[in-house]
N, C-alpha and C. Protein backbone atom coordinates (compact mmCIF):
# COMPACT_ATOMS: atom_id res chain seq x y z
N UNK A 1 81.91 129.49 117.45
CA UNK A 1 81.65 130.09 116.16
C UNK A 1 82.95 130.28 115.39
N UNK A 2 84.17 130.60 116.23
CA UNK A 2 85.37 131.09 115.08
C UNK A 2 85.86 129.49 114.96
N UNK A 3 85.67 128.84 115.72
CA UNK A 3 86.43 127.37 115.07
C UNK A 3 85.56 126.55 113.75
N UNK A 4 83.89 126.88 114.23
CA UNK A 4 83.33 126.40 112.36
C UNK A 4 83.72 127.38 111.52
N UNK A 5 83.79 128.81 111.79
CA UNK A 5 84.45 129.62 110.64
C UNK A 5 85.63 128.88 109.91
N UNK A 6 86.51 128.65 110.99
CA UNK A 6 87.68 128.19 110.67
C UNK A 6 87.95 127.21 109.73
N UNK A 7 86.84 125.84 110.42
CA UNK A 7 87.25 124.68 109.51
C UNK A 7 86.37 125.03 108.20
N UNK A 8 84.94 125.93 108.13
CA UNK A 8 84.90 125.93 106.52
C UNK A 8 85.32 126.65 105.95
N UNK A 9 86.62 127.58 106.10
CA UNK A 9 87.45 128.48 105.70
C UNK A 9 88.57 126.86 104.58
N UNK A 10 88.79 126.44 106.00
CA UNK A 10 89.88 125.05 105.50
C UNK A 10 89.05 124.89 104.10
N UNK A 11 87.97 124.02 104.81
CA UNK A 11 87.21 123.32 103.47
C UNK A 11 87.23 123.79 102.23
N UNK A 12 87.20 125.30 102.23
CA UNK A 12 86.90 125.90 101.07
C UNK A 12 88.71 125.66 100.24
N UNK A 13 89.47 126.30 100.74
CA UNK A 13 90.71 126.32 100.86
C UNK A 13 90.99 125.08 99.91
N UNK A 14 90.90 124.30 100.57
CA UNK A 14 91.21 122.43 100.51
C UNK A 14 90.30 122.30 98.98
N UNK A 15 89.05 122.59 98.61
CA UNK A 15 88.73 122.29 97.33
C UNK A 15 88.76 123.41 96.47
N UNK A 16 89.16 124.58 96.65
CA UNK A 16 89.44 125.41 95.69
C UNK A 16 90.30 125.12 94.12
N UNK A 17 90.95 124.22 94.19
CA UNK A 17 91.23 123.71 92.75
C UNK A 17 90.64 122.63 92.03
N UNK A 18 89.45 122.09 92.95
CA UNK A 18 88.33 121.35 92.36
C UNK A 18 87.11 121.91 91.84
N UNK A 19 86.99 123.41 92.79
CA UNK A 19 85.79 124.12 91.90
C UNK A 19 86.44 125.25 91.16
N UNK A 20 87.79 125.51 90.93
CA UNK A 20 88.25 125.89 89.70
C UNK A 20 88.72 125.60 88.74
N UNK A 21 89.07 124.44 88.57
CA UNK A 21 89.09 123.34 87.15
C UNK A 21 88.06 122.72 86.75
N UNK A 22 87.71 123.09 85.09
CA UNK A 22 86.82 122.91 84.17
C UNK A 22 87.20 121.61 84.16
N UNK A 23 88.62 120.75 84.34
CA UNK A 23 88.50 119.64 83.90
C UNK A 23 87.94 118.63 85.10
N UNK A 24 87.57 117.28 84.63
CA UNK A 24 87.27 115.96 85.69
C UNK A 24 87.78 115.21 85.91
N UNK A 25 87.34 114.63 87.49
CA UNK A 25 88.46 113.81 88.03
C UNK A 25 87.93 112.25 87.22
N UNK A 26 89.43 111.35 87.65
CA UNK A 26 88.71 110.49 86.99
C UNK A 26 89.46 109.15 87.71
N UNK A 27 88.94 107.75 87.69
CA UNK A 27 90.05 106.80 88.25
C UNK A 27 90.18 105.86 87.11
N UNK A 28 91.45 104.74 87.09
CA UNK A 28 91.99 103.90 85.95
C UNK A 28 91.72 102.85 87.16
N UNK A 29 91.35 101.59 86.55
CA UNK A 29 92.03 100.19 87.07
C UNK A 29 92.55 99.79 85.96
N UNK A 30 93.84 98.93 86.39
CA UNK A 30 94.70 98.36 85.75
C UNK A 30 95.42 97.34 86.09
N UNK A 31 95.99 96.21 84.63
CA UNK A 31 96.97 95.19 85.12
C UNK A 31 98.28 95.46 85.59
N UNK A 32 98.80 95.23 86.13
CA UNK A 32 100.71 95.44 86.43
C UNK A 32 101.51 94.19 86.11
N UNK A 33 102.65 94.14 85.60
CA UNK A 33 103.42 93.48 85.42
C UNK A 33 104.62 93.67 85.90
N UNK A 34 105.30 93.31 86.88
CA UNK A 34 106.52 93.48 87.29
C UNK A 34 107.90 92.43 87.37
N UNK A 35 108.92 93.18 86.78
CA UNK A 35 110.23 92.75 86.59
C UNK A 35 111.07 93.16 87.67
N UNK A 36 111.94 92.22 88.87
CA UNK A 36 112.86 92.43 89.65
C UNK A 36 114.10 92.82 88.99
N UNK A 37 114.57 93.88 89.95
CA UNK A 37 115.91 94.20 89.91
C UNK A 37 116.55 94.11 91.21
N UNK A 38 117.68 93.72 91.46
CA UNK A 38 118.60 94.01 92.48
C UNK A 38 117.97 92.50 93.86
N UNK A 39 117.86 92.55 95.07
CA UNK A 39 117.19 91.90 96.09
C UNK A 39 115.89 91.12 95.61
N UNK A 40 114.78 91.74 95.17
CA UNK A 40 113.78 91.16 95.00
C UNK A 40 113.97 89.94 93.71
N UNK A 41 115.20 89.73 93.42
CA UNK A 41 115.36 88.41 91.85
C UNK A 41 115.41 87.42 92.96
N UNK A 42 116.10 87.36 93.86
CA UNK A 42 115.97 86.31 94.94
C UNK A 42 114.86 85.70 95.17
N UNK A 43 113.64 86.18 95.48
CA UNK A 43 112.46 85.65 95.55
C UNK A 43 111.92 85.11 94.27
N UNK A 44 111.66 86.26 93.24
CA UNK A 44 110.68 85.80 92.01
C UNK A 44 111.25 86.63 90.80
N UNK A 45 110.56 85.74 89.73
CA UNK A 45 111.13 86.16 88.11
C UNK A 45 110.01 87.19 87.45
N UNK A 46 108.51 87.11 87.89
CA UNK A 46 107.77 88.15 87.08
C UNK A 46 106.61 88.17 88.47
N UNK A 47 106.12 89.73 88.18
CA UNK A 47 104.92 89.85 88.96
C UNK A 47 104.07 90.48 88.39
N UNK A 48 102.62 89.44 89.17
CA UNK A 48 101.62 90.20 88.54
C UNK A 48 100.52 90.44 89.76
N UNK A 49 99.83 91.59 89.20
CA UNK A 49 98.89 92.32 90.29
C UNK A 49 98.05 93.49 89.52
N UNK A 50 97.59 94.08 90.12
CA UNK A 50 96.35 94.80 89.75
C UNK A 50 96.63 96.55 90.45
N UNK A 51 96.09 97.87 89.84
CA UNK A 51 96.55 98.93 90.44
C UNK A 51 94.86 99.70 90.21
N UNK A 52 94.95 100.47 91.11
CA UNK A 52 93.79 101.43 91.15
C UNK A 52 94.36 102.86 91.34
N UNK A 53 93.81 104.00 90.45
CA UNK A 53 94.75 105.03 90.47
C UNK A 53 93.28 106.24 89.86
N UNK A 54 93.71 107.22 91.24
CA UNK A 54 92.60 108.30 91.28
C UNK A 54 93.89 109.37 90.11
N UNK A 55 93.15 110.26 89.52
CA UNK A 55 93.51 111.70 89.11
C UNK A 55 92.81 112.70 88.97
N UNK A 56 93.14 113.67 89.60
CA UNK A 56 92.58 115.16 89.54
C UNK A 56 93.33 116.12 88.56
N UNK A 57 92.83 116.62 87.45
CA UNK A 57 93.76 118.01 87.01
C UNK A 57 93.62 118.74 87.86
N UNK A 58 94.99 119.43 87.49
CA UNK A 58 95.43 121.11 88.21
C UNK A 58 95.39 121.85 87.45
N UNK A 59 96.07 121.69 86.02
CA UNK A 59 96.12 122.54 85.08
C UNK A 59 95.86 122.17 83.73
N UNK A 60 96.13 122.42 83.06
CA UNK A 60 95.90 122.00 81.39
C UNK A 60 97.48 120.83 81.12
N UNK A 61 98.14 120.77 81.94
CA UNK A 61 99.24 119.97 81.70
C UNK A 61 99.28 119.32 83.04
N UNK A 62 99.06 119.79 83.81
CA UNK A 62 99.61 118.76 85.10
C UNK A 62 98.34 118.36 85.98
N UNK A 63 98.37 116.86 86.49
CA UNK A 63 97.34 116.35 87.35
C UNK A 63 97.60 115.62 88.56
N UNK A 64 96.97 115.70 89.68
CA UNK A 64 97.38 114.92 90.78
C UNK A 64 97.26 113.38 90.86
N UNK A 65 97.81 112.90 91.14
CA UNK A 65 97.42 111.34 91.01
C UNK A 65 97.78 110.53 92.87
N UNK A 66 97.29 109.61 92.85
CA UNK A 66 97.03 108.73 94.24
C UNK A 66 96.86 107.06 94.04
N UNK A 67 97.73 106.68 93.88
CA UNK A 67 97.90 105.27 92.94
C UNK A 67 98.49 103.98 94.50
N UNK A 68 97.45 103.10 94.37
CA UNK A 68 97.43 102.18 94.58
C UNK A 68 97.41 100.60 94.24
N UNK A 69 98.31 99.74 94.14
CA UNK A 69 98.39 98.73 93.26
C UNK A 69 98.89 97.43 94.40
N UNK A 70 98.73 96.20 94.31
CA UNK A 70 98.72 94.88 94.76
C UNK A 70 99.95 94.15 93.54
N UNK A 71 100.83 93.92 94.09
CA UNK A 71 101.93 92.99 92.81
C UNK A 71 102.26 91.77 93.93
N UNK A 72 101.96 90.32 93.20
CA UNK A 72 102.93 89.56 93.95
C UNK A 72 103.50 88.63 92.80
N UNK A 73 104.78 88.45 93.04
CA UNK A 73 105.73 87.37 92.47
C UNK A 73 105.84 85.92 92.57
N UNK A 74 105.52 85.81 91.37
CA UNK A 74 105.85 84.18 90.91
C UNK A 74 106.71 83.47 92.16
N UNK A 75 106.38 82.17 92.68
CA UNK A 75 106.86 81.20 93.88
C UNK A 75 108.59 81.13 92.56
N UNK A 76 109.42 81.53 93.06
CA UNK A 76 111.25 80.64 92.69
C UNK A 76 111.41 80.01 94.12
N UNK A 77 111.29 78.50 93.33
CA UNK A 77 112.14 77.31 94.66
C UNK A 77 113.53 77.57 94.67
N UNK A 78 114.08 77.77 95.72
CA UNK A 78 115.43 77.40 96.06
C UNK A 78 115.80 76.03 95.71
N UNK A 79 114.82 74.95 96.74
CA UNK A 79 115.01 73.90 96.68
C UNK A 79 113.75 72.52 96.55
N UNK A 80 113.67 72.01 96.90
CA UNK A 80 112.57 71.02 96.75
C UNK A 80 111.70 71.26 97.95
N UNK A 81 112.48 71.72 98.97
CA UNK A 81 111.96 71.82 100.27
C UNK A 81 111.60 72.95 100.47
N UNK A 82 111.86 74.08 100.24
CA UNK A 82 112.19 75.68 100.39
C UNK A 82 111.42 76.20 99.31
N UNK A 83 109.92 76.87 99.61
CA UNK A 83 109.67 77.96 98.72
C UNK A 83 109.29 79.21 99.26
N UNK A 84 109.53 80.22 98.81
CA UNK A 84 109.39 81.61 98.58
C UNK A 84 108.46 82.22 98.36
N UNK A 85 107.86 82.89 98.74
CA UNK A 85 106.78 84.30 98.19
C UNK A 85 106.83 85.45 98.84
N UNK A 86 106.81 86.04 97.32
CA UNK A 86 106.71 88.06 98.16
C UNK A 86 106.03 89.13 97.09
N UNK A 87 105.24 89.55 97.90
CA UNK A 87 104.40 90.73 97.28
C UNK A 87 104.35 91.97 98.07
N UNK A 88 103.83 93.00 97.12
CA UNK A 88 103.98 94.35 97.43
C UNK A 88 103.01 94.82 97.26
N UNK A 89 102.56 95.67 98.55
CA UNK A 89 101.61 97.07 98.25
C UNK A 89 101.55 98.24 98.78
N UNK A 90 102.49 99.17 97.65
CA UNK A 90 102.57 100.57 97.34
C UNK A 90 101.29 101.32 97.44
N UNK A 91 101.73 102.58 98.14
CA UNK A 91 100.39 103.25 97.98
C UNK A 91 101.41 104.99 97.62
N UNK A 92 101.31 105.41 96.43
CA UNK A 92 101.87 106.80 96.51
C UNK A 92 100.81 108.04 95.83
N UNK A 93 101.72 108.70 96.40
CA UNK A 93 100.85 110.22 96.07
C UNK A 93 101.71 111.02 94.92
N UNK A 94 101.88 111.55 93.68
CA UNK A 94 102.30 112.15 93.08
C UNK A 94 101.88 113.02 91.78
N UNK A 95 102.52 113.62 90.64
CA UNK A 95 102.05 114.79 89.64
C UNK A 95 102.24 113.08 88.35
N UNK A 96 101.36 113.90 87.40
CA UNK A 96 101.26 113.76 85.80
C UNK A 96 101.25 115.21 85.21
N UNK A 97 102.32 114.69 84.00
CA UNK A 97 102.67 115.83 83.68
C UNK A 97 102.49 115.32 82.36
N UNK A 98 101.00 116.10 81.53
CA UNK A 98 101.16 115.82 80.17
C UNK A 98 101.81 116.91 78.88
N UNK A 99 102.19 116.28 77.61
CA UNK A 99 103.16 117.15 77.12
C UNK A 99 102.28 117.71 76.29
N UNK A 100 100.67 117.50 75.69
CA UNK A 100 99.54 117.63 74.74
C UNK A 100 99.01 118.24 76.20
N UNK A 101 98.69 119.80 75.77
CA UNK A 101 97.47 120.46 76.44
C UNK A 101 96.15 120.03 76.54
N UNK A 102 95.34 119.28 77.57
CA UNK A 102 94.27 118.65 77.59
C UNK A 102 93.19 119.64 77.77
N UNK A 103 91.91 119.17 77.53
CA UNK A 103 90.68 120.06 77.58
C UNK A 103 89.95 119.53 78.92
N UNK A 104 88.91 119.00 78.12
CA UNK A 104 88.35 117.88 79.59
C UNK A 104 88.93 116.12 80.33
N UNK A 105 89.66 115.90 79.33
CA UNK A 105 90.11 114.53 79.73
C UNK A 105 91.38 114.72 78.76
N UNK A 106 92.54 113.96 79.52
CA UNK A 106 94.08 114.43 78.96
C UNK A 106 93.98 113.23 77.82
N UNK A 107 94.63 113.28 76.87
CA UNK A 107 95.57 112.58 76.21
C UNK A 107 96.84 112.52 75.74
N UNK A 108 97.50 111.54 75.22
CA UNK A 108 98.95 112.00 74.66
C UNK A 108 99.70 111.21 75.74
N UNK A 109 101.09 111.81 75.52
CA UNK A 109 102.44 111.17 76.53
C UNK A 109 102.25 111.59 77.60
N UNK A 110 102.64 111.03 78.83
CA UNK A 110 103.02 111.99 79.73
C UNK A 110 104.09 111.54 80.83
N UNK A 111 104.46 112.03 81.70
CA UNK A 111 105.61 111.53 82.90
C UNK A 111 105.06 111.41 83.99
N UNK A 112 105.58 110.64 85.36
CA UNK A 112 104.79 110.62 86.68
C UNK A 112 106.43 110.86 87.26
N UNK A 113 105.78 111.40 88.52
CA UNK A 113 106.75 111.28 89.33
C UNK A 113 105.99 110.90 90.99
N UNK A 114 106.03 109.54 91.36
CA UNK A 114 105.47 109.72 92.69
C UNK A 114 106.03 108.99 93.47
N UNK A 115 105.87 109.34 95.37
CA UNK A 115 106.49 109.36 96.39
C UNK A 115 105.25 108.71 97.30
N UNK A 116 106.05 107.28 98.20
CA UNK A 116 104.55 106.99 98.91
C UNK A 116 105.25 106.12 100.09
N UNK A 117 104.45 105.15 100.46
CA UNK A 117 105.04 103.62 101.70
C UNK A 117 104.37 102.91 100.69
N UNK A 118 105.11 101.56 101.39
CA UNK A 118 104.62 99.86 100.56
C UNK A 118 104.59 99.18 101.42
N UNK A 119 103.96 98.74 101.88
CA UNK A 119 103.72 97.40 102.37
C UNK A 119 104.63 96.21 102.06
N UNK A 120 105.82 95.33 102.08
CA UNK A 120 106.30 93.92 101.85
C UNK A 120 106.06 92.96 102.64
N UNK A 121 105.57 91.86 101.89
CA UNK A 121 104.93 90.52 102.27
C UNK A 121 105.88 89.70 101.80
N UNK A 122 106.84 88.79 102.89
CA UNK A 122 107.48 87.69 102.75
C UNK A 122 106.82 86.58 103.22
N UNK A 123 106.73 85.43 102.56
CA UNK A 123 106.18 84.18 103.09
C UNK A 123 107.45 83.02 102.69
N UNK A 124 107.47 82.41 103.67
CA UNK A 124 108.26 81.00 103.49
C UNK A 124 108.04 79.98 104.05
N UNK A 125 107.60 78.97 103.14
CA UNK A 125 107.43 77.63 103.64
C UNK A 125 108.26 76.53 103.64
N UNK A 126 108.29 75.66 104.41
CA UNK A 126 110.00 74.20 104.20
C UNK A 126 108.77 73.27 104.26
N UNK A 127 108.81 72.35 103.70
CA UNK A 127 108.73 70.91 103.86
C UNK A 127 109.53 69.79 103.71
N UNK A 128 109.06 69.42 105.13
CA UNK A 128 110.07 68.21 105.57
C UNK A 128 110.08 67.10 104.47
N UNK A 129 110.97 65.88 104.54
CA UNK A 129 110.50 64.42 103.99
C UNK A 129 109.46 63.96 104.39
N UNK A 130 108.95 63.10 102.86
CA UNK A 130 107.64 62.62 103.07
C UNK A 130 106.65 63.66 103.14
N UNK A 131 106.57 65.15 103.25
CA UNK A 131 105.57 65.78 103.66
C UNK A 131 104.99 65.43 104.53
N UNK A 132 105.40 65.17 106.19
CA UNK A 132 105.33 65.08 107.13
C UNK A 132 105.08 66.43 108.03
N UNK A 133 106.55 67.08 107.38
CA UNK A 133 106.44 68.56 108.45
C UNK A 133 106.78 69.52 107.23
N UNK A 134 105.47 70.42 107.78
CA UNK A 134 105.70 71.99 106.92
C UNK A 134 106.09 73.08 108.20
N UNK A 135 106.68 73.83 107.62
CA UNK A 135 106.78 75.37 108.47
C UNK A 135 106.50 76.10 107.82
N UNK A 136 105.42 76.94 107.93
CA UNK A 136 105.62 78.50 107.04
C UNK A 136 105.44 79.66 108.29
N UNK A 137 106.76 80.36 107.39
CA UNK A 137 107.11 81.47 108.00
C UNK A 137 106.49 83.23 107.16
N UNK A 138 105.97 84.26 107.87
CA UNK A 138 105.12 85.00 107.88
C UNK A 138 106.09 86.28 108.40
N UNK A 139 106.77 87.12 107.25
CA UNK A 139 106.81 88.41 107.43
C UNK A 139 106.65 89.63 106.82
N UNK A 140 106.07 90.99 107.55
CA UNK A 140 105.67 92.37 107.23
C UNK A 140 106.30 93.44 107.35
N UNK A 141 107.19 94.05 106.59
CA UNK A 141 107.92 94.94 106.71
C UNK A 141 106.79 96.39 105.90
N UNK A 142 107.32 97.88 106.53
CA UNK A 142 106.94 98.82 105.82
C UNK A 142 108.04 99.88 105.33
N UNK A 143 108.21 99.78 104.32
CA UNK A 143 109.21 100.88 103.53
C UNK A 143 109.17 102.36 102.65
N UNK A 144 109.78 102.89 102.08
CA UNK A 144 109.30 104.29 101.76
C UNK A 144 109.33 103.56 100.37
N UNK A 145 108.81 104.59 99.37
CA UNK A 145 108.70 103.70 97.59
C UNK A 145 108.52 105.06 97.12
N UNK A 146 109.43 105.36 95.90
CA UNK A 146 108.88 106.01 94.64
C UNK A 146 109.19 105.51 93.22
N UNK A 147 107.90 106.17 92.51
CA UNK A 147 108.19 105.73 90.85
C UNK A 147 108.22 106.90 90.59
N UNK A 148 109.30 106.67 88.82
CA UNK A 148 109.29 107.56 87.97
C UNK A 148 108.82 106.37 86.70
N UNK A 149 108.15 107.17 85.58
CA UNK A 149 107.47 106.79 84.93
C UNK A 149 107.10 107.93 83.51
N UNK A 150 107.26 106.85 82.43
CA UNK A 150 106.19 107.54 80.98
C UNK A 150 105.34 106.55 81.10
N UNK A 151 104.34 107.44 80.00
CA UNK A 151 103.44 106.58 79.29
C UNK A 151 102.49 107.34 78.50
N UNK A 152 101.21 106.71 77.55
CA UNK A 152 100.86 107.22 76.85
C UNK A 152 99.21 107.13 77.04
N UNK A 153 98.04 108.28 76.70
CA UNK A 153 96.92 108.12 77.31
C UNK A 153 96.04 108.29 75.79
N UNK A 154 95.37 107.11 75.55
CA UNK A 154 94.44 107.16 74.74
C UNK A 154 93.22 106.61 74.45
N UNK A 155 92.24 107.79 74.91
CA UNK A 155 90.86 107.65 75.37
C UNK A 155 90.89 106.69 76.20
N UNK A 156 89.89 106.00 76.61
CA UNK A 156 89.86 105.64 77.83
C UNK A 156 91.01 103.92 78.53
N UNK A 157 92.32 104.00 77.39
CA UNK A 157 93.05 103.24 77.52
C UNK A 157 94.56 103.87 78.03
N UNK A 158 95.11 103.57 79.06
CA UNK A 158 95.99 104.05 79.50
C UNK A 158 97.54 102.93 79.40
N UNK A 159 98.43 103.33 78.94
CA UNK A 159 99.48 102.33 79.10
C UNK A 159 100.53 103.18 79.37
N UNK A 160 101.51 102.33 80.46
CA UNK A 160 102.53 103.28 81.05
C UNK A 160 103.97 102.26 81.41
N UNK A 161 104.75 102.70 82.27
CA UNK A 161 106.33 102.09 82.20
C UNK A 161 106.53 102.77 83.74
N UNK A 162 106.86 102.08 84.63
CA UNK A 162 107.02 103.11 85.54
C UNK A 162 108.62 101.88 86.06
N UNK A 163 109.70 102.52 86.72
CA UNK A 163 110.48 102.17 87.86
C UNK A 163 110.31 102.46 89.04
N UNK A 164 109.99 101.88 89.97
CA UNK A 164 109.43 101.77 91.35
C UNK A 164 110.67 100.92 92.18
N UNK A 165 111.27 102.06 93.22
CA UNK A 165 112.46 101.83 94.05
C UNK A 165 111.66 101.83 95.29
N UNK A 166 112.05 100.93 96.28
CA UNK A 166 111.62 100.45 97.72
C UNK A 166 112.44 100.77 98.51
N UNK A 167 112.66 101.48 99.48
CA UNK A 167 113.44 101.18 100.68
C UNK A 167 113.25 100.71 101.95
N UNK A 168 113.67 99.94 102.37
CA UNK A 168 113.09 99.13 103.77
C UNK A 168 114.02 98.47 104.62
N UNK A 169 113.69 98.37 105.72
CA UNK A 169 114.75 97.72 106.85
C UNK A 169 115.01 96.52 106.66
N UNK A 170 114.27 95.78 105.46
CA UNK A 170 114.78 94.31 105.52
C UNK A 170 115.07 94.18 104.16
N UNK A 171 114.37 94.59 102.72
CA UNK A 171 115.08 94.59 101.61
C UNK A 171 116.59 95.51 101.54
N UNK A 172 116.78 96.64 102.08
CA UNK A 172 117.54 97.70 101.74
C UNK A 172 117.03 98.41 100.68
N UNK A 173 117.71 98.87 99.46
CA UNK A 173 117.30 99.29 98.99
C UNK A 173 117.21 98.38 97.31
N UNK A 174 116.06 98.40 96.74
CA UNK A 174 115.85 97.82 95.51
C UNK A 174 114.50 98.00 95.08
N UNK A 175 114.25 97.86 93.32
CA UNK A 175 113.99 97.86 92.30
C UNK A 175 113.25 96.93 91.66
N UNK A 176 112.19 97.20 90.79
CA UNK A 176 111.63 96.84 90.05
C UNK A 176 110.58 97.42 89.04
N UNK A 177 110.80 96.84 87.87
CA UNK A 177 110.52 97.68 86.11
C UNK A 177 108.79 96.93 86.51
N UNK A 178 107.75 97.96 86.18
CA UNK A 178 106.62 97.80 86.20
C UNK A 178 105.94 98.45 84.34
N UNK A 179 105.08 97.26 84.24
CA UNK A 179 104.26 97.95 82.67
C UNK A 179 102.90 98.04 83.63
N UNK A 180 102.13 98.55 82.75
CA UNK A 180 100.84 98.72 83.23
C UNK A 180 99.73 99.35 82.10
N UNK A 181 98.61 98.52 82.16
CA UNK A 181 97.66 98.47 80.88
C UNK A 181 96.42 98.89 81.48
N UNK A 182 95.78 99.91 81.57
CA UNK A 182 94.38 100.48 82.32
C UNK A 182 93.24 101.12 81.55
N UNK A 183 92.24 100.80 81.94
CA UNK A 183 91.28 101.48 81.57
C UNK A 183 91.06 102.43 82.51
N UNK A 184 90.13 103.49 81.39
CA UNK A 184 89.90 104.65 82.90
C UNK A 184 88.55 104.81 82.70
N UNK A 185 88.26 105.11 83.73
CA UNK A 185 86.32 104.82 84.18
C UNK A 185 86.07 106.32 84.53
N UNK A 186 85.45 107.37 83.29
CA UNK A 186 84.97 108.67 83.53
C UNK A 186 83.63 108.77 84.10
């Protein structure tokens, strides 16, 4: 008996700022566009991918967010023989902070700040002369990732700017400028 007390003590606990905010949760899908900085120019010149991103308000200015997105980068040949591919998938947890006091659904500017892991996907393939012999090579690294980010929310169109830094045992540490164009599905 005191351990179900317990866990629906948690439960309650755990959604208490869902049954005390008037406002609703809501999720965006969206395009991404990403620009390398630093390590990742080696591989590719632009990326594109897709993001899915939950939000909960907390307050009349600030909301939780849980953003998940898929980016992979354009094939850059080294050589005739030698190509490249690498994609990313971030998963972070972080705040929106809008600067327009929202009612039931935010609008206006606002900032992100979020903290998560990513997933990196290296692929490399050689082909021999003649296209005789291929090799492709297959690696998975997992790294820590955060973005900082503006952007602007209007009605159910979302557009934003975020910088998203990676750290990992095989990139080190590096960068890349992300836009992002979403609808949000109330």
């Amino acid at each position: 008996m005191k351990k179900r007390t317990a866990i629906v003590s948690l439960v309650i606990v755990l959604l208490s700022p869902l049954l005390a905010s008037s406002q609703k949760a809501f999720i965006s899908l969206g395009l991404e566009l990403g620009f390398p900085v630093g390590n990742y120019m080696e591989v590719g010149n632009m990326g594109v991918g897709g993001s899915f991103r939950f939000e909960h308000p907390w307050s009349k200015h600030v909301s939780g967010i849980l953003t998940a997105e898929y980016i992979q980068y354009n094939t850059k040949e080294s050589s005739k023989y030698l190509q490249e591919k690498f994609s990313a998938l971030p998963i972070q947890f972080g705040v929106k902070y809008y600067t327009k006091e929202k009612t039931v659904y935010p609008e206006g500017i606002y900032f992100t700040g979020e903290l998560g892991f990513t997933g990196e996907f290296y692929n490399t393939t050689f082909t021999g002369d003649l296209n005789n012999f291929v090799d492709t090579h297959h690696e998975t690294y997992v790294g820590v990732c955060s973005a900082l980010g503006a952007g602007y929310q209007l009605g159910i169109v979302d557009m934003g700017f975020r910088l998203q830094t990676i750290a990992s045992k095989n990139s080190g540490y590096t960068a890349y400028y992300k836009f992002r164009i979403a609808v949000t599905i109330r």
